[in-house]
N, C-alpha and C. Protein backbone atom coordinates (compact mmCIF):
# COMPACT_ATOMS: atom_id res chain seq x y z
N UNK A 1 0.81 -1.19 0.00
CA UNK A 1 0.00 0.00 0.00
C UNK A 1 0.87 1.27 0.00
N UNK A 2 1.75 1.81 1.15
CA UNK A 2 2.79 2.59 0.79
C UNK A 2 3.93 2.48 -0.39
N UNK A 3 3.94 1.75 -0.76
CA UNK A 3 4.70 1.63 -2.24
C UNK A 3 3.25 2.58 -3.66
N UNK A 4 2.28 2.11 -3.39
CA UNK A 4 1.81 3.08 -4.49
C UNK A 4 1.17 4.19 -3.86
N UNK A 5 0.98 4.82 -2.84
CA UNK A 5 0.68 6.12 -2.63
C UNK A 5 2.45 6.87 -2.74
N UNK A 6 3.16 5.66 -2.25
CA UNK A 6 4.56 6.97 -3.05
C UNK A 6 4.50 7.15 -4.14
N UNK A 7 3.98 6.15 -4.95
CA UNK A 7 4.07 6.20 -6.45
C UNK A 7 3.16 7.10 -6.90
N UNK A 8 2.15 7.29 -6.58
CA UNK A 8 1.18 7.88 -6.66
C UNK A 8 1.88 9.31 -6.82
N UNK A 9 2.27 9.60 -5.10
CA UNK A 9 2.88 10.58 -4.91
C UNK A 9 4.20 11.47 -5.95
N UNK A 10 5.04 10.46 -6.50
CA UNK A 10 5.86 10.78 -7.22
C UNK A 10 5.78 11.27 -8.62
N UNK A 11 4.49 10.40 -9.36
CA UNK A 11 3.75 11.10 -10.44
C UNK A 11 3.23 12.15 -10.36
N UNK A 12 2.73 12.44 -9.36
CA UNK A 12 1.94 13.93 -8.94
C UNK A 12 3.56 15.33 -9.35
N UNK A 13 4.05 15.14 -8.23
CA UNK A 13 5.05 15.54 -8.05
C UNK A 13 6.06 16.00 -9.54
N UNK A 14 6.30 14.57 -10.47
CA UNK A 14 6.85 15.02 -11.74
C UNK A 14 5.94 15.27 -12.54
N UNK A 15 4.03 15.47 -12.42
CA UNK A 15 3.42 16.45 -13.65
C UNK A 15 3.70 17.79 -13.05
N UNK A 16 4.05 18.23 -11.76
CA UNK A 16 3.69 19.10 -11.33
C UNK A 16 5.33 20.22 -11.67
N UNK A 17 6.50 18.84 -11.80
CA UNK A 17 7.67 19.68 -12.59
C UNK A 17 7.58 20.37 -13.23
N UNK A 18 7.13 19.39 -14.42
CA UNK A 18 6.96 19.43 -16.20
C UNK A 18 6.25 20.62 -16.48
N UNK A 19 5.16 20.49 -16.02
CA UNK A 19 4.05 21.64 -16.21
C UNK A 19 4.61 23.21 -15.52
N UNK A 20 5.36 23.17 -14.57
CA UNK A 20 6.13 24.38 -13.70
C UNK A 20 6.95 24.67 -15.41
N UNK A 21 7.95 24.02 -15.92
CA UNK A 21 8.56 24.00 -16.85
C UNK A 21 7.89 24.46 -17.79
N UNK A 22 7.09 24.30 -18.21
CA UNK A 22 6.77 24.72 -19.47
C UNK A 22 6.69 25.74 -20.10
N UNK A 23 6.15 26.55 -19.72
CA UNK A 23 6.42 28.13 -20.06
C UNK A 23 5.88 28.76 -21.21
N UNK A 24 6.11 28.84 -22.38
CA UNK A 24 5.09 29.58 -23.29
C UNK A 24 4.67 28.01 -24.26
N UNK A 25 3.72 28.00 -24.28
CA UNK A 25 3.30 26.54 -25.17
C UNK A 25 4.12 26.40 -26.39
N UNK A 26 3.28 27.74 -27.20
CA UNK A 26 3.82 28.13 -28.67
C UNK A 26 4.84 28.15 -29.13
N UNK A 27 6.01 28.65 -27.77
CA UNK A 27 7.82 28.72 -28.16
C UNK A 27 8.12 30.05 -28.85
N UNK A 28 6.76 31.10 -28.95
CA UNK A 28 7.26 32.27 -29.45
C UNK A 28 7.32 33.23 -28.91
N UNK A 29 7.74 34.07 -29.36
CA UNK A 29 8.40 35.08 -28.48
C UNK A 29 7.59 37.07 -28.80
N UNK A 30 7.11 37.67 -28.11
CA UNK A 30 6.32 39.01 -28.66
C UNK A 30 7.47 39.96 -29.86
N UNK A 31 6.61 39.86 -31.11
CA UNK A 31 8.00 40.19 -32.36
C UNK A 31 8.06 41.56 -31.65
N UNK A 32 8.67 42.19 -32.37
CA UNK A 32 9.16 43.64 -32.19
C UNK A 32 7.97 44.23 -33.29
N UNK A 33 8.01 46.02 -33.04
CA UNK A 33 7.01 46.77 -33.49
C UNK A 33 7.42 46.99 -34.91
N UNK A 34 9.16 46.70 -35.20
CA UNK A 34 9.29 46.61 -37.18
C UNK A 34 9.47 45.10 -37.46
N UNK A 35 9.31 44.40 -37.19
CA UNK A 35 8.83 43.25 -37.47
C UNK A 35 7.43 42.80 -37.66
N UNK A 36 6.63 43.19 -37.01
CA UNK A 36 5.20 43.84 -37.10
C UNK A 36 4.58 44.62 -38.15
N UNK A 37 5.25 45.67 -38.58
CA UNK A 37 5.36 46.64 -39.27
C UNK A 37 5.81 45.98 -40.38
N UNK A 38 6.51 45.66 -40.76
CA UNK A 38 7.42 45.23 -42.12
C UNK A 38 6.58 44.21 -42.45
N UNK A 39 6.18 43.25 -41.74
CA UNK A 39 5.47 42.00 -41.97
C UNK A 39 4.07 42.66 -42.63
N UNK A 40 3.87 43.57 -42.56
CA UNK A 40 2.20 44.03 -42.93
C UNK A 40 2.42 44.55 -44.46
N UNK A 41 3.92 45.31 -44.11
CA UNK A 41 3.95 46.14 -45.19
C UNK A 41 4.06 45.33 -46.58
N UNK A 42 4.82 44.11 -46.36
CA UNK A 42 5.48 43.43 -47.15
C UNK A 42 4.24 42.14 -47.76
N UNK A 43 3.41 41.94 -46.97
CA UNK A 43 2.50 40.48 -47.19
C UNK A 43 1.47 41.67 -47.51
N UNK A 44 0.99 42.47 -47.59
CA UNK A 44 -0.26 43.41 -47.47
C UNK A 44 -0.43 44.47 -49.09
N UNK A 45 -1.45 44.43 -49.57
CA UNK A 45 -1.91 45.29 -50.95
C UNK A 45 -2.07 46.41 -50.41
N UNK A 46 -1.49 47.70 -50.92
CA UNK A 46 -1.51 49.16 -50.97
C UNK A 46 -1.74 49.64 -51.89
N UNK A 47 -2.16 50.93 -52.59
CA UNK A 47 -1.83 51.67 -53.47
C UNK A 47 -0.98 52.27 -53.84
N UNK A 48 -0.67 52.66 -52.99
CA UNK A 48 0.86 53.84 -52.86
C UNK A 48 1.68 53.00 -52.31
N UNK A 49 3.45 53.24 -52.86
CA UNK A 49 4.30 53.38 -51.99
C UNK A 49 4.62 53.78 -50.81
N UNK A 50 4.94 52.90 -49.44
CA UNK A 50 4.59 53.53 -48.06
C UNK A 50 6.31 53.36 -48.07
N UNK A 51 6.51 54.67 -47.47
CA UNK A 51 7.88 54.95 -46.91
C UNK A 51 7.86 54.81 -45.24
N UNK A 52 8.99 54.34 -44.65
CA UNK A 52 9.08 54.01 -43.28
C UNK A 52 9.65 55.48 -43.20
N UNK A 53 9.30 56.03 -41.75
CA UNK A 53 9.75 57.56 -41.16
C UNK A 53 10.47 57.02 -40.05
N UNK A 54 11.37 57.74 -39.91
CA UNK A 54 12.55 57.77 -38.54
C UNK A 54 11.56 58.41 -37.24
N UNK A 55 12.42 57.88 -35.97
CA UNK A 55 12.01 58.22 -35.02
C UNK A 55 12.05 60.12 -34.68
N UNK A 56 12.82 60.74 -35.45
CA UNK A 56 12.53 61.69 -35.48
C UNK A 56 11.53 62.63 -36.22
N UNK A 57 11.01 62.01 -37.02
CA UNK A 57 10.12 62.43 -37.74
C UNK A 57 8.50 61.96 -36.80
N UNK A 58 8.63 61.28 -36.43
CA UNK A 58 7.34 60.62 -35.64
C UNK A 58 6.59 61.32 -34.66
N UNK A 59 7.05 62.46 -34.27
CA UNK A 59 6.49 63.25 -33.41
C UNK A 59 5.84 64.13 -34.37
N UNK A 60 6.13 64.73 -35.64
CA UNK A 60 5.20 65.13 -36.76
C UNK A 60 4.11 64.79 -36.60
N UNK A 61 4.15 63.32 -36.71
CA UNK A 61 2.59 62.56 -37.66
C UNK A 61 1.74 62.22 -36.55
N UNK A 62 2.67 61.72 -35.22
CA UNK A 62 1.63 61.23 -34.07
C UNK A 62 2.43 62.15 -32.91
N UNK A 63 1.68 62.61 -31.84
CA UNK A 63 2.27 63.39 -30.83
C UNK A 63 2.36 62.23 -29.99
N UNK A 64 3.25 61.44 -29.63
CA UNK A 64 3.67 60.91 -28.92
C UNK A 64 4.68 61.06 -27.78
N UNK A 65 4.94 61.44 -26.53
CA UNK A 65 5.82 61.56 -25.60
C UNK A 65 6.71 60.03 -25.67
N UNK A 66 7.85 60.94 -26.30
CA UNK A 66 8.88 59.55 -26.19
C UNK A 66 8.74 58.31 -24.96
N UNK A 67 8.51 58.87 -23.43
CA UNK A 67 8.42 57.80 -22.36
C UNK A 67 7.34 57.39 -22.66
N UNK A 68 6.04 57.06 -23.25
CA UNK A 68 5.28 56.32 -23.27
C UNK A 68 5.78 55.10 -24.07
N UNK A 69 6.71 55.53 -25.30
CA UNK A 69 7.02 54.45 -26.36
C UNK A 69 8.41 53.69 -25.67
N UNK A 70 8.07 51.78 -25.87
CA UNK A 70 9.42 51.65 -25.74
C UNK A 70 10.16 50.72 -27.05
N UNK A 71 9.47 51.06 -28.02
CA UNK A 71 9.15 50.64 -29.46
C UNK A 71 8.73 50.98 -30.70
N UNK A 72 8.45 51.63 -32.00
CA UNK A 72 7.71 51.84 -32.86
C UNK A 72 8.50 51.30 -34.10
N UNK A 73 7.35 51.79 -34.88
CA UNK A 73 7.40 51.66 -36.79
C UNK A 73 6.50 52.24 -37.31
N UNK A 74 6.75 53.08 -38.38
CA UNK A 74 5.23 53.75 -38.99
C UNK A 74 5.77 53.84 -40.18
N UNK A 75 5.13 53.21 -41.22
CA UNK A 75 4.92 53.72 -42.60
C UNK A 75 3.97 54.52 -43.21
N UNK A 76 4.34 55.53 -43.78
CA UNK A 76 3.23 56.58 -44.37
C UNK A 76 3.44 56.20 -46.04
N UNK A 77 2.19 57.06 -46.46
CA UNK A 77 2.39 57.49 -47.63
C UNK A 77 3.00 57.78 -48.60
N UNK A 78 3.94 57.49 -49.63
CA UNK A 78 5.31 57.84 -50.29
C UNK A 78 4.78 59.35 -50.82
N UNK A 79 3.90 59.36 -51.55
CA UNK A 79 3.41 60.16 -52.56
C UNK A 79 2.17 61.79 -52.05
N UNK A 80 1.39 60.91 -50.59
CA UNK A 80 0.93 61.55 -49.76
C UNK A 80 -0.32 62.08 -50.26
N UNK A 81 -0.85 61.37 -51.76
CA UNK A 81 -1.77 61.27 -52.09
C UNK A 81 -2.96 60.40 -51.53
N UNK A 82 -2.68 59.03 -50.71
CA UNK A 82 -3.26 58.64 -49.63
C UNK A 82 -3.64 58.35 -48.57
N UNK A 83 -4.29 58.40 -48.31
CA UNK A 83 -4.59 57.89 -46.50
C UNK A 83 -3.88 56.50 -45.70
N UNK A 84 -3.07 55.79 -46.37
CA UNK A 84 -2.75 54.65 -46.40
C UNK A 84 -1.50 54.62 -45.25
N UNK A 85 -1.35 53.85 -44.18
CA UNK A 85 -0.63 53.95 -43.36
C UNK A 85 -0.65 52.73 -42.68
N UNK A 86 0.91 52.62 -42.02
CA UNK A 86 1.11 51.30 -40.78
C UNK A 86 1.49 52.03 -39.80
N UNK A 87 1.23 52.03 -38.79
CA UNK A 87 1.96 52.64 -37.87
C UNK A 87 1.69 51.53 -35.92
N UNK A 88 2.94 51.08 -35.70
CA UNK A 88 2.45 50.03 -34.58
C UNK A 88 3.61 50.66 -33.71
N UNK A 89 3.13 50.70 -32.47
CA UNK A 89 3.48 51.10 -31.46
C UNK A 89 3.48 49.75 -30.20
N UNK A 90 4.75 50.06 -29.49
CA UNK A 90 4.74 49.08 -27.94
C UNK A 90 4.85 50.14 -27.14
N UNK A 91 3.66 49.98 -26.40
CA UNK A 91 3.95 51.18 -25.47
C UNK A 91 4.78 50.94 -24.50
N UNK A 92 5.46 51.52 -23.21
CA UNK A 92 5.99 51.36 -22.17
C UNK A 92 5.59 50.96 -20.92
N UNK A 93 3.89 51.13 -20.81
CA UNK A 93 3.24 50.84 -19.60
C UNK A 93 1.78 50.75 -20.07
N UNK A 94 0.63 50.14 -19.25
CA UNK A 94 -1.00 50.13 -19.12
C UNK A 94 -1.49 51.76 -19.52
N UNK A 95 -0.54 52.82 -19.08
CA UNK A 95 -1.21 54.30 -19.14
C UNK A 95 -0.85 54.46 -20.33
N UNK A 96 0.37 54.23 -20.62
CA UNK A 96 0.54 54.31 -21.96
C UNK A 96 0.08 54.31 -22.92
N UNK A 97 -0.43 52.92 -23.26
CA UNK A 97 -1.26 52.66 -23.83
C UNK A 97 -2.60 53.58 -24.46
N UNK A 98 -3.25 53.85 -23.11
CA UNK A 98 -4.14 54.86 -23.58
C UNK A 98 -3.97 56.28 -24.32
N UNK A 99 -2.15 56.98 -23.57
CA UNK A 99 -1.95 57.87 -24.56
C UNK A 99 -1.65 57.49 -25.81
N UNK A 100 -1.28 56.43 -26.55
CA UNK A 100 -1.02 56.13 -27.39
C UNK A 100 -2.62 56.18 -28.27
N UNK A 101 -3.46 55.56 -27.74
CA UNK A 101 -4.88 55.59 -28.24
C UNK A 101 -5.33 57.05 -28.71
N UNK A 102 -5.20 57.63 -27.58
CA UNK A 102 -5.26 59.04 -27.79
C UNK A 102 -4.69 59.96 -29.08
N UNK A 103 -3.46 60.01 -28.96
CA UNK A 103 -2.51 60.33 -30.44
C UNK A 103 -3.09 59.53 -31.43
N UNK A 104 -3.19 58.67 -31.42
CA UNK A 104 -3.94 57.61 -32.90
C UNK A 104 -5.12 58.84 -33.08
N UNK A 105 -6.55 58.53 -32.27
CA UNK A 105 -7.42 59.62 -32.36
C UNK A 105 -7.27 61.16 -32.77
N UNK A 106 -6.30 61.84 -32.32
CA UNK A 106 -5.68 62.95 -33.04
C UNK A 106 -5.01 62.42 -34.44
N UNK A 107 -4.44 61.99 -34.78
CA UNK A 107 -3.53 61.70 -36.20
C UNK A 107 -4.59 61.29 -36.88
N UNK A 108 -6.21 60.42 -36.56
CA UNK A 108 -7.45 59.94 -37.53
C UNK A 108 -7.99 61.49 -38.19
N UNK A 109 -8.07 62.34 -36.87
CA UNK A 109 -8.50 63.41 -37.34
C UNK A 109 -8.13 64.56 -38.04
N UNK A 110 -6.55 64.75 -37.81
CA UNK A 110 -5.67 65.20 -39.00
C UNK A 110 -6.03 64.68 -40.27
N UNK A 111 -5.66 63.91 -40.28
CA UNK A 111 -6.27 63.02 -41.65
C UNK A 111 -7.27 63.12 -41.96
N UNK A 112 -8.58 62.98 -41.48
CA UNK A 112 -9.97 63.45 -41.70
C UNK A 112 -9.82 64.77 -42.23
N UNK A 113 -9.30 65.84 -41.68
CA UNK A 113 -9.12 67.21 -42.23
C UNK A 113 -8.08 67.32 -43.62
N UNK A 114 -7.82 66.49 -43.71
CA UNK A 114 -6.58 66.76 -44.43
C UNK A 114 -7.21 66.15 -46.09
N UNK A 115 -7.99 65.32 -45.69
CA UNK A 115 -8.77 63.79 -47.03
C UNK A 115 -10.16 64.40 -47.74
N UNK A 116 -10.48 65.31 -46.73
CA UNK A 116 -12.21 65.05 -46.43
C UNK A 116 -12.63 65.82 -47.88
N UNK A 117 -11.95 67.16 -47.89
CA UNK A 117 -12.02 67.33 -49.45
C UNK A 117 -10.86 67.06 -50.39
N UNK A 118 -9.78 66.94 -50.20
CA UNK A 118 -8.29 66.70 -50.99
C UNK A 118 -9.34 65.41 -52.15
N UNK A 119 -9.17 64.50 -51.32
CA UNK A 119 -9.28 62.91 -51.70
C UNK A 119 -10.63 62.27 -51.21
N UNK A 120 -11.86 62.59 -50.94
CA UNK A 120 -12.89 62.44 -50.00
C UNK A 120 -13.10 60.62 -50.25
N UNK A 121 -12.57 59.77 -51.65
CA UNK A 121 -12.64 58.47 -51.49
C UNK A 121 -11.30 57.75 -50.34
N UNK A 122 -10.73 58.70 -49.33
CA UNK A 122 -9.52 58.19 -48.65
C UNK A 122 -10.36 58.24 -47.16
N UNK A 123 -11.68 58.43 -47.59
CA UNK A 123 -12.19 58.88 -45.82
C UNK A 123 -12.60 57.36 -46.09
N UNK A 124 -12.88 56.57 -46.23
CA UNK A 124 -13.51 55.36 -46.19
C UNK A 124 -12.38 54.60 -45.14
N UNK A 125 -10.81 54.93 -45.68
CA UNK A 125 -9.77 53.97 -44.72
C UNK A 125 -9.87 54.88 -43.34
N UNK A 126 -9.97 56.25 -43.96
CA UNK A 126 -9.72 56.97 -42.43
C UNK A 126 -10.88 56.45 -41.16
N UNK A 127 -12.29 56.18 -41.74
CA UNK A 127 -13.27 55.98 -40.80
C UNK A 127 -13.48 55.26 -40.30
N UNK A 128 -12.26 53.78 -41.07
CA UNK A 128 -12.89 51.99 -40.57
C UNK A 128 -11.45 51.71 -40.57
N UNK A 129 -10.31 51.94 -39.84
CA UNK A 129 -8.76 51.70 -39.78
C UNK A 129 -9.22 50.28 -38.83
N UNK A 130 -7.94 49.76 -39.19
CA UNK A 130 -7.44 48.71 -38.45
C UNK A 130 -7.21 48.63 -37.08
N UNK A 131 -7.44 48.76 -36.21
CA UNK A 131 -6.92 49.08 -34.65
C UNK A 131 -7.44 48.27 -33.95
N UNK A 132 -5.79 47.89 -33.72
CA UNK A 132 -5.71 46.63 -32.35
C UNK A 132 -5.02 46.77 -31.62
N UNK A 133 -5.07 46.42 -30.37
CA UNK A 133 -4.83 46.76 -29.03
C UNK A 133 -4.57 45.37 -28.41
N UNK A 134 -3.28 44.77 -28.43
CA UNK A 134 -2.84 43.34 -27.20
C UNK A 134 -1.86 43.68 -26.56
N UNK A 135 -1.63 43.82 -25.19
CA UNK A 135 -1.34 43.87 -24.29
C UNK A 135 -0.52 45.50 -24.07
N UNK A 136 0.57 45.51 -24.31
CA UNK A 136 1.01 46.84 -24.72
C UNK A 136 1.35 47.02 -26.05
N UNK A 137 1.29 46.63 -27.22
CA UNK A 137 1.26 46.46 -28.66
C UNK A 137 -0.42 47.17 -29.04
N UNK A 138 0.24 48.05 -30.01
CA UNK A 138 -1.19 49.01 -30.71
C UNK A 138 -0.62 49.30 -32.13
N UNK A 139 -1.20 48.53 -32.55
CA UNK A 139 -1.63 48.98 -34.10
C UNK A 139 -2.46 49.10 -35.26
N UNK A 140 -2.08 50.25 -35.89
CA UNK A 140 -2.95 51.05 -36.53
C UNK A 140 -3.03 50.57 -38.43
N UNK A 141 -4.04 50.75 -38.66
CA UNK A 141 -3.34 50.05 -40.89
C UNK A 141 -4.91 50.58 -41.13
N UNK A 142 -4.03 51.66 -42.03
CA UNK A 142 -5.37 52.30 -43.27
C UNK A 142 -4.95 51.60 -44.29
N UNK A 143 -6.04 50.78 -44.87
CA UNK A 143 -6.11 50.38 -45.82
C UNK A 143 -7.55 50.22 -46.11
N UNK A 144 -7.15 49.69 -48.12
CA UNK A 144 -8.47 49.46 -48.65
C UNK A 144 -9.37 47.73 -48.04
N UNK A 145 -8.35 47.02 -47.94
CA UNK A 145 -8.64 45.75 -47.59
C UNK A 145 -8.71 45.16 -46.07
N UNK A 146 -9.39 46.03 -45.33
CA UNK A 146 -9.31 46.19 -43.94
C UNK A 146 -9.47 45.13 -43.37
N UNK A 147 -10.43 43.58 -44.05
CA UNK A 147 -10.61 42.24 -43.56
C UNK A 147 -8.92 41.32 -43.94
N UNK A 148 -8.60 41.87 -44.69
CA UNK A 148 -7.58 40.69 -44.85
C UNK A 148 -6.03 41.68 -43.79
N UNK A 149 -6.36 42.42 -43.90
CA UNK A 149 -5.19 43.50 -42.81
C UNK A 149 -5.64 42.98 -41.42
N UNK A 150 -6.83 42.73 -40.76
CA UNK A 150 -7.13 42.77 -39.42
C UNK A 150 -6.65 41.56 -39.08
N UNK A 151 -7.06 40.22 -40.61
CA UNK A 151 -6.94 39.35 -39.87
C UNK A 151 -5.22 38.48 -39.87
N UNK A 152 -4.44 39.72 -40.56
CA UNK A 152 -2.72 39.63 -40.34
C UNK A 152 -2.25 40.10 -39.64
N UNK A 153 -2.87 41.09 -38.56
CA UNK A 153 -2.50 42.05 -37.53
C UNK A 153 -2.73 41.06 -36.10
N UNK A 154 -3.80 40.47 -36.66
CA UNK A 154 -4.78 39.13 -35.60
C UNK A 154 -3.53 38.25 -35.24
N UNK A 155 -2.71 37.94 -36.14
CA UNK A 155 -1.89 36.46 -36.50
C UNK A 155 -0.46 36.91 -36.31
N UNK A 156 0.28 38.73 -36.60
CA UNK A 156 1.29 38.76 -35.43
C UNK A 156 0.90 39.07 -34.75
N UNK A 157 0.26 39.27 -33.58
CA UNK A 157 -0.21 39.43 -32.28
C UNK A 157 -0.45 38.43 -31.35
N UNK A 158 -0.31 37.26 -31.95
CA UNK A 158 -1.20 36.28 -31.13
C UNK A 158 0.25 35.75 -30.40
């Protein structure tokens, strides 16, 4: 009888290793915000040529306080004839986050002002953008094909 409640005991004991061990199921790891970025740009239909902007330029397009970000990528417009954009952000913290939401909301509405008569067929990406939000990762994709963008934004994120 004490021979299989040790045994008992000892199985318990090594699922309870294994499973301590295990650690991310998947084996992957959260990509980075131009890996993210590049991956959209590159697998994804645009109209325009999207040029990637430096971190100095980024306070232009989105008002972002550098300490919120501890990450980005944004591709704009080459030509600036469209509304067409990537722009993914890792924020630095939970508050973050929300300023980051915030600036998105300002930069929709730049754009709204900027489309509404220029290009008024560019308000369609401006009104139904891509925006997803996992954990501290936020990103943004104007595009025409907003179902097949969401559900590649869906698939690096996960």
């Amino acid at each position: 009888m004490k021979t299989k409640i040790l045994a008992f005991v000892s199985i318990c004991v090594l699922l309870l290793g294994l499973t301590a061990c295990g650690g991310n199921s998947d084996g992957q790891t959260q990509k980075s915000a131009a890996e993210i970025a590049d991956e959209i740009h590159n697998t994804q239909t645009f109209q325009d040529t999207l040029n990637a902007i430096d971190t100095d330029m980024l306070k232009d397009y989105y008002r972002i306080d550098e300490a919120d970000l501890s990450d980005s990528k944004v591709y704009v417009s080459g030509s600036f004839s469209t509304a067409e954009e990537i722009a993914v952000f890792k924020a630095s913290s939970e508050q973050a986050v929300e300023n980051i939401k915030k600036a998105i909301d300002t930069r929709l509405e730049d754009l709204k002002l900027a489309f509404e008569s220029y290009a008024p067929d560019e308000m369609t990406k401006i009104n139904n953008p891509v925006l997803v939000t996992k954990g501290t990762m936020v990103v943004l994709v104007l595009a025409d094909d907003t179902s097949a963008v969401s559900d590649k934004v869906d698939a690096l994120l996960k």
